[in-house]
PDB file of N, CA and C in Angstrom:
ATOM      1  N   UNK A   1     366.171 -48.608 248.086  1.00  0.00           N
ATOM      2  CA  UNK A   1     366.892 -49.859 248.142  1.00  0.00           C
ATOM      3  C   UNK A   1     366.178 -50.871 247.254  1.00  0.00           C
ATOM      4  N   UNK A   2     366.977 -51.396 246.432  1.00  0.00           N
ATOM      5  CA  UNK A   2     366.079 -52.322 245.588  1.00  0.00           C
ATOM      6  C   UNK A   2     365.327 -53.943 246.342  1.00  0.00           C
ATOM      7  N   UNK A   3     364.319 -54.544 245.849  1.00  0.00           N
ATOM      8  CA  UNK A   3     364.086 -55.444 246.605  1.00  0.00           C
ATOM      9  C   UNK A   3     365.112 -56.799 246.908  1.00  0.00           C
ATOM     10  N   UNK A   4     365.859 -56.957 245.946  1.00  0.00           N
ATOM     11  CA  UNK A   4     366.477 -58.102 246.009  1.00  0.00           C
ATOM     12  C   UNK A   4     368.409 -57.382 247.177  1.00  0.00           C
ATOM     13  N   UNK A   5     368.222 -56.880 247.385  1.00  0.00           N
ATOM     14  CA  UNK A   5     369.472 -55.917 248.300  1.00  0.00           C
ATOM     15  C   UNK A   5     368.418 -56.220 249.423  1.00  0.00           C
ATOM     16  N   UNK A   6     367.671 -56.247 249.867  1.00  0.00           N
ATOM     17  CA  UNK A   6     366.664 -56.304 251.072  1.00  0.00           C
ATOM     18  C   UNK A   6     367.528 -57.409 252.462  1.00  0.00           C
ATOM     19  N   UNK A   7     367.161 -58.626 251.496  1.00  0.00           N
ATOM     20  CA  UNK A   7     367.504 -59.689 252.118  1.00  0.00           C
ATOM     21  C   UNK A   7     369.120 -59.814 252.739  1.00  0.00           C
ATOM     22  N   UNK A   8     370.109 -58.996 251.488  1.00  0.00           N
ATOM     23  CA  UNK A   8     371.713 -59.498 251.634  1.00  0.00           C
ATOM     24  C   UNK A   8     371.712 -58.531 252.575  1.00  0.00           C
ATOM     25  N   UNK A   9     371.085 -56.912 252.766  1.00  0.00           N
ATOM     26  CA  UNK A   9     371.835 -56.088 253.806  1.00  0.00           C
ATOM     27  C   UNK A   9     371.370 -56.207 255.050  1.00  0.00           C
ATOM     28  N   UNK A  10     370.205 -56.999 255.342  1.00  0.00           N
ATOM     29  CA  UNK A  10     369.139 -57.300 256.670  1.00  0.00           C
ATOM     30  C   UNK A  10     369.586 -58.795 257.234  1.00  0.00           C
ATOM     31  N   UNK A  11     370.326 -59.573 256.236  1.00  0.00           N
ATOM     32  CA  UNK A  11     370.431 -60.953 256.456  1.00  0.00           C
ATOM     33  C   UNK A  11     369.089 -61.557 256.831  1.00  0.00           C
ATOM     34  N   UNK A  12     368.148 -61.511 256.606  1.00  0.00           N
ATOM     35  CA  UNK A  12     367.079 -62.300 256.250  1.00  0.00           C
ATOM     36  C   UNK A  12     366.673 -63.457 255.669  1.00  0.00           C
ATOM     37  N   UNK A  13     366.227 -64.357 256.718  1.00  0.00           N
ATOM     38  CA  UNK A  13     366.217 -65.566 255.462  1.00  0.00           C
ATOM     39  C   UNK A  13     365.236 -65.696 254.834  1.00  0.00           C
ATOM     40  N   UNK A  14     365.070 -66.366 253.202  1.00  0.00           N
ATOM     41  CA  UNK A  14     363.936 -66.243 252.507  1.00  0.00           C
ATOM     42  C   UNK A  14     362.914 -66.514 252.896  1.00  0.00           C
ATOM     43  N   UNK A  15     362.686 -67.288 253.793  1.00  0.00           N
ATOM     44  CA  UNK A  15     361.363 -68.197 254.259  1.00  0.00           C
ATOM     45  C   UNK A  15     362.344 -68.595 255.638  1.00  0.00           C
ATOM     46  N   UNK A  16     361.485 -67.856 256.569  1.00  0.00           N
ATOM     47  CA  UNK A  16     361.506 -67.797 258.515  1.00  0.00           C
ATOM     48  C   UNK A  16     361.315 -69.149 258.639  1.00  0.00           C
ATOM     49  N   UNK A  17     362.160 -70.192 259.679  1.00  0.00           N
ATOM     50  CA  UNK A  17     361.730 -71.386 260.119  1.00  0.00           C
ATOM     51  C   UNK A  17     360.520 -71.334 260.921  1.00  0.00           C
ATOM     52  N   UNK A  18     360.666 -70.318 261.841  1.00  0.00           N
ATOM     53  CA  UNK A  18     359.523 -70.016 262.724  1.00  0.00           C
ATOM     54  C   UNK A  18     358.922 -68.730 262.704  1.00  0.00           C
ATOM     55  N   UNK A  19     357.922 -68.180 262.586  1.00  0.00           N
ATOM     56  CA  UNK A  19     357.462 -66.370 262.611  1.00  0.00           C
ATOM     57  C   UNK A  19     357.793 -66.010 263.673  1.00  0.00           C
ATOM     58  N   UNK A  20     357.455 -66.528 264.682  1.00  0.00           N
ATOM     59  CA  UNK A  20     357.968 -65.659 266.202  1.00  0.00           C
ATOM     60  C   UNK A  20     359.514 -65.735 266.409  1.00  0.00           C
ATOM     61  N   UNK A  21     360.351 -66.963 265.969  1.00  0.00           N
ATOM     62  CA  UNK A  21     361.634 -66.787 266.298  1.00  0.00           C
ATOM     63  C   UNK A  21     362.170 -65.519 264.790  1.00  0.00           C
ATOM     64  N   UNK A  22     361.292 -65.761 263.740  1.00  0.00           N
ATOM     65  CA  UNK A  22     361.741 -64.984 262.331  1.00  0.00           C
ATOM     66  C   UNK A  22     361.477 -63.296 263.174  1.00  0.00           C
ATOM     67  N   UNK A  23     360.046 -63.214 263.756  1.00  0.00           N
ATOM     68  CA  UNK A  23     360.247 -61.651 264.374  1.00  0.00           C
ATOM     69  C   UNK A  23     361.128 -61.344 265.434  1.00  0.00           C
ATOM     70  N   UNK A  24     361.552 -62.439 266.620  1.00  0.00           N
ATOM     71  CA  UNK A  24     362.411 -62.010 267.826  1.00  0.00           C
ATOM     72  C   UNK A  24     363.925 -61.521 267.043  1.00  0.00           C
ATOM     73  N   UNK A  25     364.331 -62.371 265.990  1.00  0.00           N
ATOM     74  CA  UNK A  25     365.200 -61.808 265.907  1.00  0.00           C
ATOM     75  C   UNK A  25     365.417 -60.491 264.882  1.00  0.00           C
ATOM     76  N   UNK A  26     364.216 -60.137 263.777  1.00  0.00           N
ATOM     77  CA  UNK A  26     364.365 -58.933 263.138  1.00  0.00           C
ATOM     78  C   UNK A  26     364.335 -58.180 264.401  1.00  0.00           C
ATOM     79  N   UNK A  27     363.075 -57.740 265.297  1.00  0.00           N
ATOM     80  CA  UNK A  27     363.407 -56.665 266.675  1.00  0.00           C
ATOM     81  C   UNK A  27     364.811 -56.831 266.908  1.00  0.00           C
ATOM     82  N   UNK A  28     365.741 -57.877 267.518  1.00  0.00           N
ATOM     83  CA  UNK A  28     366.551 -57.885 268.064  1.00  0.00           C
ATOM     84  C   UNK A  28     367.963 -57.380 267.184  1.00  0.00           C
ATOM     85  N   UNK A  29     367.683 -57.749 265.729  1.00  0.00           N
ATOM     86  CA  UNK A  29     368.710 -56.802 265.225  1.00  0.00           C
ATOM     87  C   UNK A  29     368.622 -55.200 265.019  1.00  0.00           C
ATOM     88  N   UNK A  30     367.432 -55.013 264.981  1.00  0.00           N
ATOM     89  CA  UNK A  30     366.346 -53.939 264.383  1.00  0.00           C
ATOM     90  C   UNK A  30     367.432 -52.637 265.936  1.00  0.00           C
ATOM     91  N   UNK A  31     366.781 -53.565 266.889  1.00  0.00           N
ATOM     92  CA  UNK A  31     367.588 -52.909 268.207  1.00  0.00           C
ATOM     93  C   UNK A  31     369.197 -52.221 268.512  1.00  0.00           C
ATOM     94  N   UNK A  32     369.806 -53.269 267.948  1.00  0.00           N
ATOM     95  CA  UNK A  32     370.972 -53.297 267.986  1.00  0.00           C
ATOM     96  C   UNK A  32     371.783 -52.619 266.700  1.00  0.00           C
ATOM     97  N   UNK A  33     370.923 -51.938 266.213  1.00  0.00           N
ATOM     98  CA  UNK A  33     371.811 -51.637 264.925  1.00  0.00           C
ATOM     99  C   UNK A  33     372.138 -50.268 265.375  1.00  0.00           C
ATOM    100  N   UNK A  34     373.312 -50.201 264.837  1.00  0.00           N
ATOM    101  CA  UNK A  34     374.406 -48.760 264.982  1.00  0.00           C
ATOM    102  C   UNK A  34     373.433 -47.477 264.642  1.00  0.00           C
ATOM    103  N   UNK A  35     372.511 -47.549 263.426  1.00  0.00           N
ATOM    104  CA  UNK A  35     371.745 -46.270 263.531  1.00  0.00           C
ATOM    105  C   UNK A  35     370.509 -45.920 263.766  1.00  0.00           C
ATOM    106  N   UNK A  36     369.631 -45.147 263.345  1.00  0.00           N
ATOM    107  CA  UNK A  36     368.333 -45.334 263.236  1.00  0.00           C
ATOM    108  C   UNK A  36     367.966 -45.542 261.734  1.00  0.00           C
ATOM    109  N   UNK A  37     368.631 -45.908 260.992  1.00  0.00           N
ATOM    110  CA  UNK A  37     368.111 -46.181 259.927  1.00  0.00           C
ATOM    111  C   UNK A  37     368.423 -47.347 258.885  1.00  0.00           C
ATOM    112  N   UNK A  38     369.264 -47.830 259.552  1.00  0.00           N
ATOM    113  CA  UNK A  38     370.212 -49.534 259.466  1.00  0.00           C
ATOM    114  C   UNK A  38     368.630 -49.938 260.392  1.00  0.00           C
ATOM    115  N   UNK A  39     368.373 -49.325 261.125  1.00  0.00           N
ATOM    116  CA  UNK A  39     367.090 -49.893 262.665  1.00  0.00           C
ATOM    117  C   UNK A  39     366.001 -50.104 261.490  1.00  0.00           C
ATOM    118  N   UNK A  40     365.687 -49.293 260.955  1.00  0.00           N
ATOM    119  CA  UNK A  40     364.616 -49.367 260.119  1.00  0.00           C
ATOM    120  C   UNK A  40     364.277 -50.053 258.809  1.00  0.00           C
ATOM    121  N   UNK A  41     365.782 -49.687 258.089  1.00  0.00           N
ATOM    122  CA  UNK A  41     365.599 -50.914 256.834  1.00  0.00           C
ATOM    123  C   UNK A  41     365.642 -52.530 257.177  1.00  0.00           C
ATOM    124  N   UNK A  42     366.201 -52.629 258.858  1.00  0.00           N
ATOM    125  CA  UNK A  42     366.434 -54.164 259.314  1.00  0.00           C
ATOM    126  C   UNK A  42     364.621 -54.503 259.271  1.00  0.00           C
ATOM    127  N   UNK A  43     363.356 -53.618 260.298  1.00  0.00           N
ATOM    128  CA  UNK A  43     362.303 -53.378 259.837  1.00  0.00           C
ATOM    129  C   UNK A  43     361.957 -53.754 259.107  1.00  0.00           C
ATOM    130  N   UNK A  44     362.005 -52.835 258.420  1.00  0.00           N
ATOM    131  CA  UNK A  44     361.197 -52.581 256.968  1.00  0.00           C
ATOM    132  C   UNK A  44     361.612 -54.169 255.878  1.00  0.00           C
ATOM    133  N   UNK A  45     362.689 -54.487 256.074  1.00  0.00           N
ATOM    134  CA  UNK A  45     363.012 -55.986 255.471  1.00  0.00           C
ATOM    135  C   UNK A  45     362.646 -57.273 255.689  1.00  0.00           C
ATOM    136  N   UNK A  46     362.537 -57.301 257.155  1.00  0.00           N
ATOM    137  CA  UNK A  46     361.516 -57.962 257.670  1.00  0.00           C
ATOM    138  C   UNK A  46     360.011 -58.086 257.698  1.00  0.00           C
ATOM    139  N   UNK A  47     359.447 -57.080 257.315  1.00  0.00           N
ATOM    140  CA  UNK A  47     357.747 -56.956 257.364  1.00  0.00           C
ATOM    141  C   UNK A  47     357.987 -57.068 255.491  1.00  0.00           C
ATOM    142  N   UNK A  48     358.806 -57.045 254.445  1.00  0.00           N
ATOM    143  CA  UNK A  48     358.355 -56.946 253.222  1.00  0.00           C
ATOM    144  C   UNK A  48     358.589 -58.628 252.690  1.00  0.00           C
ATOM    145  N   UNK A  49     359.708 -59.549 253.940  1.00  0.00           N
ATOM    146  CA  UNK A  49     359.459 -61.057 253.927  1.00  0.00           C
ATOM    147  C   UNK A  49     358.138 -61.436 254.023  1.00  0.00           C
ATOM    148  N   UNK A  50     357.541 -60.875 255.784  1.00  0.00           N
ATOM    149  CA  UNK A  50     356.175 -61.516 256.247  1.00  0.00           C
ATOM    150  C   UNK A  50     355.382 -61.058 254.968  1.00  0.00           C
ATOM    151  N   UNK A  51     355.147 -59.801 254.009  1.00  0.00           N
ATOM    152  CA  UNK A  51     354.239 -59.410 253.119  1.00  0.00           C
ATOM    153  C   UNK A  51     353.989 -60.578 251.996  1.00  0.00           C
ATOM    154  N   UNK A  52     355.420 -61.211 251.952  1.00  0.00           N
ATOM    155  CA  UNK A  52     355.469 -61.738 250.831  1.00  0.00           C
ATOM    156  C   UNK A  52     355.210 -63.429 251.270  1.00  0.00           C
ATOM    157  N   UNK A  53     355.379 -63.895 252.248  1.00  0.00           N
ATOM    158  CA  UNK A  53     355.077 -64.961 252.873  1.00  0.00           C
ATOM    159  C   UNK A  53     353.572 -65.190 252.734  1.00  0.00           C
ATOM    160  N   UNK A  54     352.742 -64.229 253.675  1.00  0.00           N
ATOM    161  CA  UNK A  54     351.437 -63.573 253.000  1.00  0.00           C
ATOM    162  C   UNK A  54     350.498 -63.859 251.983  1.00  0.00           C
ATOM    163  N   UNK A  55     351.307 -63.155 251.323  1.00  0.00           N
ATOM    164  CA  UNK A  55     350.904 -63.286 249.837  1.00  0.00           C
ATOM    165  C   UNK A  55     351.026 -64.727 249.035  1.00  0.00           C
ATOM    166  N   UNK A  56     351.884 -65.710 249.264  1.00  0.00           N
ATOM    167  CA  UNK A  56     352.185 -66.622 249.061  1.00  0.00           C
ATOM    168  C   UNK A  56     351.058 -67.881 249.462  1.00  0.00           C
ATOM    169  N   UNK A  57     350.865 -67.591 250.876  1.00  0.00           N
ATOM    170  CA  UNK A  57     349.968 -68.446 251.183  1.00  0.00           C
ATOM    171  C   UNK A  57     348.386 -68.033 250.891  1.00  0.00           C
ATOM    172  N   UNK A  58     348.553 -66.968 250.561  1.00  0.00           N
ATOM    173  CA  UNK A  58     346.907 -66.479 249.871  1.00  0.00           C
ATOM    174  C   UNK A  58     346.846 -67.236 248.722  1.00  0.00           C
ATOM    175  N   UNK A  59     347.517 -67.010 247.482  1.00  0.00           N
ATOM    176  CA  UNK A  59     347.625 -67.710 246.066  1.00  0.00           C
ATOM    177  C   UNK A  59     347.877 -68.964 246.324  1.00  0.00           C
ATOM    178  N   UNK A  60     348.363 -70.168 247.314  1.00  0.00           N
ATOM    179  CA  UNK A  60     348.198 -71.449 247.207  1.00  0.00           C
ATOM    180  C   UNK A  60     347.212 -71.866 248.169  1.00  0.00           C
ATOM    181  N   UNK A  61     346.979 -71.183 249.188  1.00  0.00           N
ATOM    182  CA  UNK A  61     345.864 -71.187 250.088  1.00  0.00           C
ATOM    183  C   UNK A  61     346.013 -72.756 250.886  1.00  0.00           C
TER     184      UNK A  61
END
């Protein structure tokens, strides 16, 4: 899946208002998704936001 498809098929927003409400609801879609693997890219889309959030605040510190 390319990175920029991440966000449109997970609905992710670029930057989480809150991390704990940004993780309750990746789990909670993560949960609810029809497969196990819609379950996982919802996942996996979510932890490659927090990576990049991350990373962001390392380089402006």
């Amino acid at each position: 899946m390319a990175a920029n498809a991440i966000g449109a098929r997970t609905r992710t927003p670029a930057v989480p208002q809150t991390l704990p409400a940004f993780i309750a609801d990746a789990l909670r879609r993560a949960t609810l998704a029809p497969t196990d693997r819609e379950a996982l890219d919802i996942a996996g889309g979510a932890l490659a936001v927090l990576a990049q959030l991350a990373r962001a605040e390392v380089r402006h510190g």
